[in-house]
C-alpha atoms as a PDB file:
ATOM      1  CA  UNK A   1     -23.104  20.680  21.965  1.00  0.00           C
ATOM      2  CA  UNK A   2     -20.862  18.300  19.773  1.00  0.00           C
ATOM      3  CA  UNK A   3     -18.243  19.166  17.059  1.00  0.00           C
ATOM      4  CA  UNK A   4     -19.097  17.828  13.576  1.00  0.00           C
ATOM      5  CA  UNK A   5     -16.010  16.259  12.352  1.00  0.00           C
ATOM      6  CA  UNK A   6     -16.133  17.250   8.106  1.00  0.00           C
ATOM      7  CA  UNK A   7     -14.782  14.804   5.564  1.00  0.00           C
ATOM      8  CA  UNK A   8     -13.144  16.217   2.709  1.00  0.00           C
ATOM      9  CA  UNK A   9     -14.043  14.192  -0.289  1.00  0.00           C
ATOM     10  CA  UNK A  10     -11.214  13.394  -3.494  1.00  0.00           C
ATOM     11  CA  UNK A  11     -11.138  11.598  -6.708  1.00  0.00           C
ATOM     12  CA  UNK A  12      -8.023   9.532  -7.305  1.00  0.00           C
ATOM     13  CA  UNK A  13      -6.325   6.915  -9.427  1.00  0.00           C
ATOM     14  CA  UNK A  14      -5.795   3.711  -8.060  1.00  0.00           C
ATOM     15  CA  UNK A  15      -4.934   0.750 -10.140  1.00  0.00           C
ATOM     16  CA  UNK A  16      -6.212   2.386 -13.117  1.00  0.00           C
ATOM     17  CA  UNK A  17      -9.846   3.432 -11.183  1.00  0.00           C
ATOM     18  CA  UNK A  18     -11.029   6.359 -10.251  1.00  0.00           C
ATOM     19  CA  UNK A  19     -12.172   6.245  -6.327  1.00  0.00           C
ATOM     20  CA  UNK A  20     -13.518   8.288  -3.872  1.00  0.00           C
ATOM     21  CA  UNK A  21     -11.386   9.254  -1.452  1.00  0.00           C
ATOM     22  CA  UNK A  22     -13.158  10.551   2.137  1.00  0.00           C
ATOM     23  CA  UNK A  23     -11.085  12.181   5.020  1.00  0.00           C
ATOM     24  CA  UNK A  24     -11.373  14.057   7.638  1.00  0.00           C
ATOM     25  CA  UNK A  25     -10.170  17.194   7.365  1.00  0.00           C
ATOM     26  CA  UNK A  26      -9.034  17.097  11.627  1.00  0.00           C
ATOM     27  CA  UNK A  27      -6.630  14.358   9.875  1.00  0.00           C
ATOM     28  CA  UNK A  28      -5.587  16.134   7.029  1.00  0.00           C
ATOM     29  CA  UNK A  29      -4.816  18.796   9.217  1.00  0.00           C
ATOM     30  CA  UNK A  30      -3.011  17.150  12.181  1.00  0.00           C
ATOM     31  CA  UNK A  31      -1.438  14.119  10.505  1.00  0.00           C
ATOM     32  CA  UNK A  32      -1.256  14.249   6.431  1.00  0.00           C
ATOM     33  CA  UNK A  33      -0.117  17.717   6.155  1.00  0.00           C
ATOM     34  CA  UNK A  34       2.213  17.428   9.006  1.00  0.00           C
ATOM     35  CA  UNK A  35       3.777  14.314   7.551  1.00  0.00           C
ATOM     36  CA  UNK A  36       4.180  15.663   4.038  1.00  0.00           C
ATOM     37  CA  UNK A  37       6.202  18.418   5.930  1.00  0.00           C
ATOM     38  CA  UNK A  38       8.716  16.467   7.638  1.00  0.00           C
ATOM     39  CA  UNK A  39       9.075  14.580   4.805  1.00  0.00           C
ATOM     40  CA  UNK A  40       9.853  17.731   2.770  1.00  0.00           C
ATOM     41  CA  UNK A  41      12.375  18.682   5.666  1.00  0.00           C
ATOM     42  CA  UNK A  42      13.608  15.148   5.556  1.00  0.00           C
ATOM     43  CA  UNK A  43      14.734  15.830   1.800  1.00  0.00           C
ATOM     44  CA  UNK A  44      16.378  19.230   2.234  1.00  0.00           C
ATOM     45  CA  UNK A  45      18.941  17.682   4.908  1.00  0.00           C
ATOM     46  CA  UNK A  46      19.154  14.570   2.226  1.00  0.00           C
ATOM     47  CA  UNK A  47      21.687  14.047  -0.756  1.00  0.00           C
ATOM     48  CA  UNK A  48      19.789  12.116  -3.064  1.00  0.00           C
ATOM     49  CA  UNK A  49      16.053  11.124  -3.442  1.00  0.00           C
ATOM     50  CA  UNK A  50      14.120  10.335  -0.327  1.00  0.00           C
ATOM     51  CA  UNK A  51      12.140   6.959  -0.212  1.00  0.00           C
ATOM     52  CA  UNK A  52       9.085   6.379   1.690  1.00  0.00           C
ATOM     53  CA  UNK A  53       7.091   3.122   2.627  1.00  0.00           C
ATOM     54  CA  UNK A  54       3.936   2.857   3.336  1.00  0.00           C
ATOM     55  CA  UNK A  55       2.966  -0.611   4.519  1.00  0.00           C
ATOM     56  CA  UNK A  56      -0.997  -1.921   5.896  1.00  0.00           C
ATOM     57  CA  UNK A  57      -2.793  -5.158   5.560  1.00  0.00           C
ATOM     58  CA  UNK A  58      -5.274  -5.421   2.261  1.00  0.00           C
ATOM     59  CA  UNK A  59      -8.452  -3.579   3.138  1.00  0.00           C
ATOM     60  CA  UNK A  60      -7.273  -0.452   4.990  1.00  0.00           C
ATOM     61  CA  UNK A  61      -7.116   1.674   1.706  1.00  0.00           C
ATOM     62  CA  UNK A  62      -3.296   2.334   1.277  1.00  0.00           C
ATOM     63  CA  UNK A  63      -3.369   2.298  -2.269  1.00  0.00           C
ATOM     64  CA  UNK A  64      -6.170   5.259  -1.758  1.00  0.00           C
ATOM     65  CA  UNK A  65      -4.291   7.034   0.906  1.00  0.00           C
ATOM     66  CA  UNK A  66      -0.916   7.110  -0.673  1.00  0.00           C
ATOM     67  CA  UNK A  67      -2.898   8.709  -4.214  1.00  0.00           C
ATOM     68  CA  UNK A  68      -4.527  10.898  -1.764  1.00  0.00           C
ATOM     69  CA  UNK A  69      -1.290  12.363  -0.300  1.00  0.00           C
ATOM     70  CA  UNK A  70       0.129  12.815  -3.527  1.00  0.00           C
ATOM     71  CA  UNK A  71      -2.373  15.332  -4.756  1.00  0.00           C
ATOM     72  CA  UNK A  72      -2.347  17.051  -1.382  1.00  0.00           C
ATOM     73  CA  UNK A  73       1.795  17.310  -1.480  1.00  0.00           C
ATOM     74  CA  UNK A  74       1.202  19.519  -4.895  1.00  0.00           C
ATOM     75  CA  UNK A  75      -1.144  22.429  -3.027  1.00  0.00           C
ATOM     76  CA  UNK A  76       0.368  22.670   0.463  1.00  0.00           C
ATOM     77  CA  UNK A  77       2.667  25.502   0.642  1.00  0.00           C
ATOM     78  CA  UNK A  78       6.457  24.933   1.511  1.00  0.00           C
ATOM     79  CA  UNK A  79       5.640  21.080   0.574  1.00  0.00           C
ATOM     80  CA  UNK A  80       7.690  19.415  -1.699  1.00  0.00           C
ATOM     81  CA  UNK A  81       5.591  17.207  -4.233  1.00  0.00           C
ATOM     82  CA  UNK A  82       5.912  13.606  -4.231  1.00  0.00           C
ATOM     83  CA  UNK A  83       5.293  10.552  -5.995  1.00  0.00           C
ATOM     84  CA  UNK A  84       3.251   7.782  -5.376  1.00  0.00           C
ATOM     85  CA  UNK A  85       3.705   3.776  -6.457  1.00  0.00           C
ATOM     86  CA  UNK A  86       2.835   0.666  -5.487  1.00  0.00           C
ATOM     87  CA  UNK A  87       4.574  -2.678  -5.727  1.00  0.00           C
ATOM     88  CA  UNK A  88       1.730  -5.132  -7.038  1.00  0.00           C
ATOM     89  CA  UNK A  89       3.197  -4.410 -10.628  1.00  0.00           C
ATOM     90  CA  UNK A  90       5.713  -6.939  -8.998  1.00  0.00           C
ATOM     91  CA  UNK A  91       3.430  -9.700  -8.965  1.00  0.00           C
ATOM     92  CA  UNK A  92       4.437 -12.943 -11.167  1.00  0.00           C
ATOM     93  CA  UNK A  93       2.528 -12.080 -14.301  1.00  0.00           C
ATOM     94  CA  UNK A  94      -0.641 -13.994 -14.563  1.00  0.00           C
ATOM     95  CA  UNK A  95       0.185 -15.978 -17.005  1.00  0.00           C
ATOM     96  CA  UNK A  96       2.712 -17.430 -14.471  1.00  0.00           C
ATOM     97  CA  UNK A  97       0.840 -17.674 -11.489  1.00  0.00           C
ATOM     98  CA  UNK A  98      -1.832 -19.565 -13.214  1.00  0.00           C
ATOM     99  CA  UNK A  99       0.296 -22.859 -14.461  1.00  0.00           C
ATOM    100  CA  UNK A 100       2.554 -22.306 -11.193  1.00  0.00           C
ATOM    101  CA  UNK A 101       2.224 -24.046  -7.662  1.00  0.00           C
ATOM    102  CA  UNK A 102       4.203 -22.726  -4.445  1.00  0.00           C
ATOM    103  CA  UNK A 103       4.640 -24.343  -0.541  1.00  0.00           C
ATOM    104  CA  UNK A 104       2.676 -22.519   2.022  1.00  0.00           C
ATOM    105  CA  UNK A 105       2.355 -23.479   5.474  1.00  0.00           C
ATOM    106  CA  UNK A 106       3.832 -27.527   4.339  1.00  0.00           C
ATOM    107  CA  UNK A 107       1.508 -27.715   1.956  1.00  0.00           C
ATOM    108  CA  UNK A 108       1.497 -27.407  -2.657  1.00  0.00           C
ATOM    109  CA  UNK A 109      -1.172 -24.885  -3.407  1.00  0.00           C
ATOM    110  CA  UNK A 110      -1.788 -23.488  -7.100  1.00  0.00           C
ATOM    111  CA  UNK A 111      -0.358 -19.588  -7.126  1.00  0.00           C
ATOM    112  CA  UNK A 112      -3.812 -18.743  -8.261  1.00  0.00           C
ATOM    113  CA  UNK A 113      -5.620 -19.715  -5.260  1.00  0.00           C
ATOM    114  CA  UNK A 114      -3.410 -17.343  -3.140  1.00  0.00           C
ATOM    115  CA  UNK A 115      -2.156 -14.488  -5.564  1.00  0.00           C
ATOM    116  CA  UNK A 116      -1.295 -11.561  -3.266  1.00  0.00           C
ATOM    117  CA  UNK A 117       0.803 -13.474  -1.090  1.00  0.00           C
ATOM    118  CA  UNK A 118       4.141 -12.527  -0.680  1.00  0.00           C
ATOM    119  CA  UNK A 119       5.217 -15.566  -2.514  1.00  0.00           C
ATOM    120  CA  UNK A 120       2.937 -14.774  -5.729  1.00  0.00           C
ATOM    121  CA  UNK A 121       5.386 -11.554  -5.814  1.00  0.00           C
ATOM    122  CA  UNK A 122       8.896 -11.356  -7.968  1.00  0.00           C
ATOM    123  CA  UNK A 123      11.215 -10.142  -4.992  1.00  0.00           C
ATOM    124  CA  UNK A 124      14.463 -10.230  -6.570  1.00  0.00           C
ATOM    125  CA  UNK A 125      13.047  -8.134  -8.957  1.00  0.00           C
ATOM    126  CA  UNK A 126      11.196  -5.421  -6.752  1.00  0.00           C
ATOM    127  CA  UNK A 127      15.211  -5.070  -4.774  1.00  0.00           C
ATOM    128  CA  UNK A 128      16.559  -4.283  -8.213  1.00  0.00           C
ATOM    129  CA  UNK A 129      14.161  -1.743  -9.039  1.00  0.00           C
ATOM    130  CA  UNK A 130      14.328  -0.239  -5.063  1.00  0.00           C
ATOM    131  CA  UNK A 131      18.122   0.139  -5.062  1.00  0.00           C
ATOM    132  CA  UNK A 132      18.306   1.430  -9.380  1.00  0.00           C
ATOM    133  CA  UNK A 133      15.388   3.823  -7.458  1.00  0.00           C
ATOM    134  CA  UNK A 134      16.946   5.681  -4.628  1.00  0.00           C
ATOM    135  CA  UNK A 135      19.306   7.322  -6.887  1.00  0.00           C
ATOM    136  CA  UNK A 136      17.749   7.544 -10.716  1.00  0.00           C
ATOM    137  CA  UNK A 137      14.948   7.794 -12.549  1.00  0.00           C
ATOM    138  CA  UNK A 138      13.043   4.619 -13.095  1.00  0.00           C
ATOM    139  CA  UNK A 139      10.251   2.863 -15.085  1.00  0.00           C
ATOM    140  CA  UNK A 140       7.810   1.488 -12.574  1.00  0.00           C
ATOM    141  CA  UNK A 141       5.228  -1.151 -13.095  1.00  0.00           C
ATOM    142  CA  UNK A 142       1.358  -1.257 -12.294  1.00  0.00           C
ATOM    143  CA  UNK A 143      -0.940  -3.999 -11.110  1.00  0.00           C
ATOM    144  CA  UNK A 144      -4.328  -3.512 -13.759  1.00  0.00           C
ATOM    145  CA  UNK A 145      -7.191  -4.296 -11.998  1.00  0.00           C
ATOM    146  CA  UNK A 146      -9.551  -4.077 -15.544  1.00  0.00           C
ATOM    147  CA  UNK A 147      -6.425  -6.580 -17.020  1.00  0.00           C
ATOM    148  CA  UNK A 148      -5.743  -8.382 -14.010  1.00  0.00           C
ATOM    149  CA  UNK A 149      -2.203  -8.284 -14.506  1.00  0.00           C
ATOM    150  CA  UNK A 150       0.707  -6.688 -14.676  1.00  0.00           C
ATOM    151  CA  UNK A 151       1.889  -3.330 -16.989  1.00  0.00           C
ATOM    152  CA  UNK A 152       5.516  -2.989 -17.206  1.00  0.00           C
ATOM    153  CA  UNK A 153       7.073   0.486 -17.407  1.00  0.00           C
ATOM    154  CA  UNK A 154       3.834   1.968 -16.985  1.00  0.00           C
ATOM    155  CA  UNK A 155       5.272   4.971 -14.681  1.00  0.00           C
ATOM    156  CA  UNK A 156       8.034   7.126 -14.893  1.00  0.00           C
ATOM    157  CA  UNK A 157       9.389   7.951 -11.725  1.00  0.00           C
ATOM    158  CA  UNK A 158      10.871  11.396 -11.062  1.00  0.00           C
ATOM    159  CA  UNK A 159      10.498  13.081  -7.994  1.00  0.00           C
ATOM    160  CA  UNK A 160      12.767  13.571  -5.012  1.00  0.00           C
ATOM    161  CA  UNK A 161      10.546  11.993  -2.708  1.00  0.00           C
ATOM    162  CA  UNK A 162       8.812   8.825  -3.566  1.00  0.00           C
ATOM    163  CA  UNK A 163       6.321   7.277  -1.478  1.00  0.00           C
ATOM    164  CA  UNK A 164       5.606   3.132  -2.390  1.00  0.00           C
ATOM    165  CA  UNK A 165       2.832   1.507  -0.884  1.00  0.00           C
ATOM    166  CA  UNK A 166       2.458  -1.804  -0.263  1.00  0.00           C
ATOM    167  CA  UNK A 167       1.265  -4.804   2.344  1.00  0.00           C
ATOM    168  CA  UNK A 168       4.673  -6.939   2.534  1.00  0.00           C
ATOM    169  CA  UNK A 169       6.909  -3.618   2.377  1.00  0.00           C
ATOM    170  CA  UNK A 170       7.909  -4.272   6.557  1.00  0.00           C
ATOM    171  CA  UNK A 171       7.625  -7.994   6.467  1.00  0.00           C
ATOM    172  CA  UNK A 172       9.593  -9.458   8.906  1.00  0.00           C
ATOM    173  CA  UNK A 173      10.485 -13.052   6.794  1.00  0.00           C
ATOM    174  CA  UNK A 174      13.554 -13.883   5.238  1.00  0.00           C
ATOM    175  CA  UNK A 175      14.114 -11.563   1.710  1.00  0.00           C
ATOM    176  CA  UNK A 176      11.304  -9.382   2.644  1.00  0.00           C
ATOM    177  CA  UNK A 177      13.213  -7.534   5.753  1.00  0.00           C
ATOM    178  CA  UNK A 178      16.152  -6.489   4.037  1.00  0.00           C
ATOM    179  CA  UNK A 179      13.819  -4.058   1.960  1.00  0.00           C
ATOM    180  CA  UNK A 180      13.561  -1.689   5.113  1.00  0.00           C
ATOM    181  CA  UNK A 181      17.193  -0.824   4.511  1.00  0.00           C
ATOM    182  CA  UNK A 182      16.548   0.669   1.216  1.00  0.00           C
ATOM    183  CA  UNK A 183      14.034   3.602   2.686  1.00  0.00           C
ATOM    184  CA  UNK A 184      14.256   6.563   4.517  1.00  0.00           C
ATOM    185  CA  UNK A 185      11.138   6.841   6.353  1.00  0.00           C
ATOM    186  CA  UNK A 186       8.495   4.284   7.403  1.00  0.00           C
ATOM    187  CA  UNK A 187       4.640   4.622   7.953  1.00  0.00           C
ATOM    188  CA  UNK A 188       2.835   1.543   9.034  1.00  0.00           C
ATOM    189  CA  UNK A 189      -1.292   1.197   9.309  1.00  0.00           C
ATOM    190  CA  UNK A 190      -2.889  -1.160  11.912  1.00  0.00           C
ATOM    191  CA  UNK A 191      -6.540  -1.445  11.835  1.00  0.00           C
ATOM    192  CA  UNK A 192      -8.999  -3.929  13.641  1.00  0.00           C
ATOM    193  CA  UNK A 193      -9.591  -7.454  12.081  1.00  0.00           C
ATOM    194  CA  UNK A 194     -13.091  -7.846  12.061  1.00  0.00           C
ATOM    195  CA  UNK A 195     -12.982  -4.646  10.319  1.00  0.00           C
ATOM    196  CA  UNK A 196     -10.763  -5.857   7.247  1.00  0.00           C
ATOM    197  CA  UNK A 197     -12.998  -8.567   6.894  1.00  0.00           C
ATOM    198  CA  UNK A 198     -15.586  -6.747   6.486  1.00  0.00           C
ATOM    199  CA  UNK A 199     -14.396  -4.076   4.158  1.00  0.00           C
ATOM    200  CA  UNK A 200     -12.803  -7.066   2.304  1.00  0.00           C
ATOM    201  CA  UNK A 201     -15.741  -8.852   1.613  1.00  0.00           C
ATOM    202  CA  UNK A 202     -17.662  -5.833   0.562  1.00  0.00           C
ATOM    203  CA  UNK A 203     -15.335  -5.195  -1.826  1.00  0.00           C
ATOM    204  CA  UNK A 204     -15.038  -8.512  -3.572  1.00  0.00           C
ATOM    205  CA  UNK A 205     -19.154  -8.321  -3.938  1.00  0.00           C
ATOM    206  CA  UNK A 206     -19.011  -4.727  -5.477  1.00  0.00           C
ATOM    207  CA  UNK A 207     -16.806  -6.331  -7.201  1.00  0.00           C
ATOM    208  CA  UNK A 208     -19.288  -8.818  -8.827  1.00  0.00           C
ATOM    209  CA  UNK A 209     -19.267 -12.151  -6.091  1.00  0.00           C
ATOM    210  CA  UNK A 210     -21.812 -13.032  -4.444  1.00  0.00           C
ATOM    211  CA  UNK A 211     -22.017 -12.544  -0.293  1.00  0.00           C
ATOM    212  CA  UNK A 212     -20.908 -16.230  -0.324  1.00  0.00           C
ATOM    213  CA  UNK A 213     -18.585 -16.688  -2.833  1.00  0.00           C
ATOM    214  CA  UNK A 214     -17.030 -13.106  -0.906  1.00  0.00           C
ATOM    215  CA  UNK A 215     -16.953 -14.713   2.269  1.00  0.00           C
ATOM    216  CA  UNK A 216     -15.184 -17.849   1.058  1.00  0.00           C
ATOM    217  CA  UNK A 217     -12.768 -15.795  -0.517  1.00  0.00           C
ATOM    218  CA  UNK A 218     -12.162 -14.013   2.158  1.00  0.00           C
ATOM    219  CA  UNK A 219     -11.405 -16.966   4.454  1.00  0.00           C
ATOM    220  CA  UNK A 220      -9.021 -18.661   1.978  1.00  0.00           C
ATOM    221  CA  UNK A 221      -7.128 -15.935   0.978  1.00  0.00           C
ATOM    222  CA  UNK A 222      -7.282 -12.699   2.140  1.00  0.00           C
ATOM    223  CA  UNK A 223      -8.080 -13.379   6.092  1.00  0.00           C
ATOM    224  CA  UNK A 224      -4.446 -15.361   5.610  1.00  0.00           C
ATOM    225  CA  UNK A 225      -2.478 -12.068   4.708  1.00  0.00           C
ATOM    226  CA  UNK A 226      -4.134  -9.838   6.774  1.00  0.00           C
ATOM    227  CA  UNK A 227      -3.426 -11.833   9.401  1.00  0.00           C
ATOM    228  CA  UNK A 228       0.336 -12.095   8.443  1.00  0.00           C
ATOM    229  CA  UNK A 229       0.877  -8.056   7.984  1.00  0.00           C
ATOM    230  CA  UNK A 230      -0.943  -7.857  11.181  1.00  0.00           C
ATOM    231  CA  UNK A 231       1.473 -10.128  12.536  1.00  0.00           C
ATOM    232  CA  UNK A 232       4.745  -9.959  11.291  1.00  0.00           C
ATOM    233  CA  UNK A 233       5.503  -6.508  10.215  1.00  0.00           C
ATOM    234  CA  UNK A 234       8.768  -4.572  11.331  1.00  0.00           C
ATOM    235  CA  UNK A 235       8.165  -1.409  13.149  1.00  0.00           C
ATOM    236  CA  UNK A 236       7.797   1.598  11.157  1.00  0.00           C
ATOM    237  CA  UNK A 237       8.839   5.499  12.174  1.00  0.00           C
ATOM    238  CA  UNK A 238       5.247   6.248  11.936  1.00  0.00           C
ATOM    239  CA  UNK A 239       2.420   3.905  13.335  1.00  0.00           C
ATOM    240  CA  UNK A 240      -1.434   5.039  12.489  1.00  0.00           C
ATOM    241  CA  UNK A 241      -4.173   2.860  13.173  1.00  0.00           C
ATOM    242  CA  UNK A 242      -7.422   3.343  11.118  1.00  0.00           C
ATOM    243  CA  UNK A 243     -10.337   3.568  13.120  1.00  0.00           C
ATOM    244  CA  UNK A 244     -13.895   1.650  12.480  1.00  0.00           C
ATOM    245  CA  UNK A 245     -15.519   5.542  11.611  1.00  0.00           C
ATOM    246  CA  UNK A 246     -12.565   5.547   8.936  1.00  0.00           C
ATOM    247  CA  UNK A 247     -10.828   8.723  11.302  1.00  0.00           C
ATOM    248  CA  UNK A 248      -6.873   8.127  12.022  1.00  0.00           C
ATOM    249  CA  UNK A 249      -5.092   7.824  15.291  1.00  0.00           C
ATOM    250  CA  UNK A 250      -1.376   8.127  15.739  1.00  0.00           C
ATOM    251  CA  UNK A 251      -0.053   4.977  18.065  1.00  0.00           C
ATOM    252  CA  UNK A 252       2.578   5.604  20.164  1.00  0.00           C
END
């Protein structure tokens, strides 16, 4: 006779959408909860607000999971609440990134053609923020999907522990690795390639593209930064790797 794993099903706000947010509640119980608990105990022992980062290549559904653990943090008993944020509201605005051009790989490519990279992203900026952030109150921005582009001052941030999600958070290149130092706790997601791509190029034709035009996307753009989180991330205090039947496994 086999166990029935049940999914607990969520509506959340991500980049001013409402999802669906499906997990299972084995995970909830034995990872989510349990993480939201250290990170409360974390905060007691902790002079000062407690910063989080959740890191993952595009397609695992940070954005999802990090809105997902917010709303949990605010109904688990002896849990301290937290807040979640992202850093695509650090993109170049697109204004910018369309009549801008950047080197990649030895070679002049329009920003437009690879916005999401870490170079289509204002990093001077996002430090500033990060380091005004672990000790006041901020104004954060957002990354509108229906705009596509960025809202500044969108969120207020308030809460003692803030979690920010994001794919270059632990990348290990010059400018990007010196962000680790600003956070208290790390949480990185690995998930299988094939996967991503598949989830990726699903998206992009709910999304409106064709299976083609997806595809093509995928190959120019995305497959590039998955591959790149994938392979140049710092470690994190917390590794999870997202399975293909969407459960969670905690990696050594």
């Amino acid at each position: 006779m086999y166990m029935i794993d049940k999914i607990k099903s969520f509506k959340v706000l991500v980049n001013s959408f409402e999802v669906n947010a499906n997990y299972y509640e084995e995970d909830i119980t034995n990872i989510f909860i349990p993480l939201l608990k250290r990170l409360t105990n974390m905060k007691k022992r902790k002079n000062g607000r407690l910063l989080v980062y959740l890191a993952a290549s595009p397609g695992v559904g940070k954005s999802t999971l990090a809105a997902f653990l917010e709303i949990i943090s605010k109904n688990i008993e002896n849990t301290m609440e937290i807040q979640s944020i992202g850093i695509d509201g650090f993109h170049y605005d697109q204004e910018y990134i369309k009549n801008h051009k950047i080197i990649i790989d030895e070679k002049e490519v329009p920003m437009i053609e690879v916005k999401g990279c870490p170079e289509t992203f204002n990093l001077s900026k996002l430090k500033s923020k990060i380091k005004v952030l672990k000790n006041e109150s901020v104004n954060w921005p957002i990354y509108d999907r229906s705009l596509h582009d960025v809202v500044e001052d969108k969120i207020l941030v308030t809460k003692d522990i803030v979690l920010i999600e994001g794919n270059w958070l632990l990348l290990n290149e010059d400018g990007w690795r010196e962000l680790k130092d600003y956070c208290d706790y790390s949480i990185f997601i690995k998930a299988d390639e094939a996967m991503l791509r598949d989830r990726l190029i699903q998206r992009k034709i709910k999304g409106g593209l064709s299976e083609e035009a997806a595809t093509n996307f995928y190959e120019q753009s995305d497959s590039k930064n998955v591959k790149r989180v994938l392979n140049n991330s710092l470690n994190a205090d917390l590794q999870l790797e997202l399975l293909s039947n969407g459960k969670y496994k905690i990696r050594g």
